[in-house]
Protein backbone atom coordinates (compact mmCIF):
# COMPACT_ATOMS: atom_id res chain seq x y z
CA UNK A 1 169.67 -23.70 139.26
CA UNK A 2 170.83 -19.96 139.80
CA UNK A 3 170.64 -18.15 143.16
CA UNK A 4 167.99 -15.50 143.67
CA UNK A 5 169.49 -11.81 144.11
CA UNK A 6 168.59 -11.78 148.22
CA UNK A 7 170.95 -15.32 148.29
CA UNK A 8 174.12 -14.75 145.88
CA UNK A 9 174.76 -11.27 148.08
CA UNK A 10 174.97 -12.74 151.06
CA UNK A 11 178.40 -12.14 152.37
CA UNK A 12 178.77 -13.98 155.61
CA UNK A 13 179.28 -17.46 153.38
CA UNK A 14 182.22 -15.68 151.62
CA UNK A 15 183.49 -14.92 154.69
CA UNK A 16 183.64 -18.33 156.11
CA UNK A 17 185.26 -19.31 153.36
CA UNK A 18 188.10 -17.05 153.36
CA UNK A 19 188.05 -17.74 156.98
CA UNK A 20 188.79 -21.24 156.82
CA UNK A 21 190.71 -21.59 154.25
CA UNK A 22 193.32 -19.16 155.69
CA UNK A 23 192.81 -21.34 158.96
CA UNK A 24 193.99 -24.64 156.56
CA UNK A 25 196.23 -22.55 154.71
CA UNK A 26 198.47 -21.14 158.21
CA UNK A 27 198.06 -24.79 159.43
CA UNK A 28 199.99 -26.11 156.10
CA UNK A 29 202.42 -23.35 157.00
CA UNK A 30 203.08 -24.05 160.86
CA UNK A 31 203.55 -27.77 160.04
CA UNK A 32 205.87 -27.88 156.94
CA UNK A 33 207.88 -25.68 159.24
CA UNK A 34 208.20 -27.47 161.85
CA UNK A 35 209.00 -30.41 159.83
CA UNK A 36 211.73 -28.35 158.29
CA UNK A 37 210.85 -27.77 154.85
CA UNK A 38 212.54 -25.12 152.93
CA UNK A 39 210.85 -21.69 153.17
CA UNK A 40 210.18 -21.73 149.33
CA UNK A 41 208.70 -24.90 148.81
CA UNK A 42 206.93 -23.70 152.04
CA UNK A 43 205.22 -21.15 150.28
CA UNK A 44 204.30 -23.00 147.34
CA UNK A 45 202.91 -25.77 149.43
CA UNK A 46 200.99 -23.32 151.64
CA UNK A 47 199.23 -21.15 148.85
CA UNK A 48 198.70 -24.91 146.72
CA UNK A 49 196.55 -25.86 150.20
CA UNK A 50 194.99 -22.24 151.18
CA UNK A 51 193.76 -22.40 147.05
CA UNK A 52 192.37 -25.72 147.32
CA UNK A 53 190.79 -25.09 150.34
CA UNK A 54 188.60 -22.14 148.60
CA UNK A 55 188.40 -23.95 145.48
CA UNK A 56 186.44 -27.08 147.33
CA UNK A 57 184.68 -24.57 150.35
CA UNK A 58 183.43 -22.91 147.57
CA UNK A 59 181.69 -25.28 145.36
CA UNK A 60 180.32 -26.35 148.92
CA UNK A 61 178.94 -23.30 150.18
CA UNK A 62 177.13 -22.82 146.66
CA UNK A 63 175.63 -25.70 146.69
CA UNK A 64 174.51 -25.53 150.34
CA UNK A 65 173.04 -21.89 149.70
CA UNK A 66 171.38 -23.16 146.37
CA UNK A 67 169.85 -25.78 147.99
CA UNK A 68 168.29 -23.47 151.02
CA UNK A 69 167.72 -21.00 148.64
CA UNK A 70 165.26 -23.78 146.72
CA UNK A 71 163.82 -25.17 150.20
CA UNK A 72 163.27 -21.56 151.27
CA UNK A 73 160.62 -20.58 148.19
CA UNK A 74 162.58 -17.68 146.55
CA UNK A 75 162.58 -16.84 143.17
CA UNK A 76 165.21 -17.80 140.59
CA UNK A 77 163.90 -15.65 137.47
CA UNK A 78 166.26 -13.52 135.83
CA UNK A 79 163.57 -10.85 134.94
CA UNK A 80 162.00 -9.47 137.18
CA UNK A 81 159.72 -7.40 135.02
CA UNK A 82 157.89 -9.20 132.07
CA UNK A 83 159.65 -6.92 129.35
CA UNK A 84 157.04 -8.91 126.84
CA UNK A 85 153.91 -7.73 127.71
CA UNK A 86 152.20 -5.19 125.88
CA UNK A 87 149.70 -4.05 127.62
């Protein structure tokens, strides 16, 4: 099921997202240095983690907003006008 119009703009679940995932992502960062991992690999490992992290919040958060976005009652057509009619 799509999201209605009102639902998909939301931007305050995009912004979580981004949010946390640079949280996970500078968490990745602050350990592999203190364990002493080479800058470079650092990197790799840190933008690997701060990618999954969106990739997974992601599919989350659109499945949470499609699923209030059902409970809530809005509409999921693509048309909004009935281009068919001819009255």
């Amino acid at each position: 099921m799509k999201l209605c119009g009102k639902c998909i703009r939301k931007p305050w679940p995009y912004a979580i997202v981004a949010l946390i995932s640079t949280f996970v992502a500078f968490v990745t960062w602050l350990t592999l240095s203190a364990a002493g991992i080479h800058p470079e690999d650092n990197q790799w490992w840190t933008g690997a983690a701060f990618a999954l992290a969106v990739a997974l919040l992601f599919v989350y958060m659109r499945a949470c907003l499609r699923r209030h976005c059902n409970e809530d009652g809005h509409r999921h057509d693509s048309h909004k006008h009935d281009h068919h009619s001819h009255a």
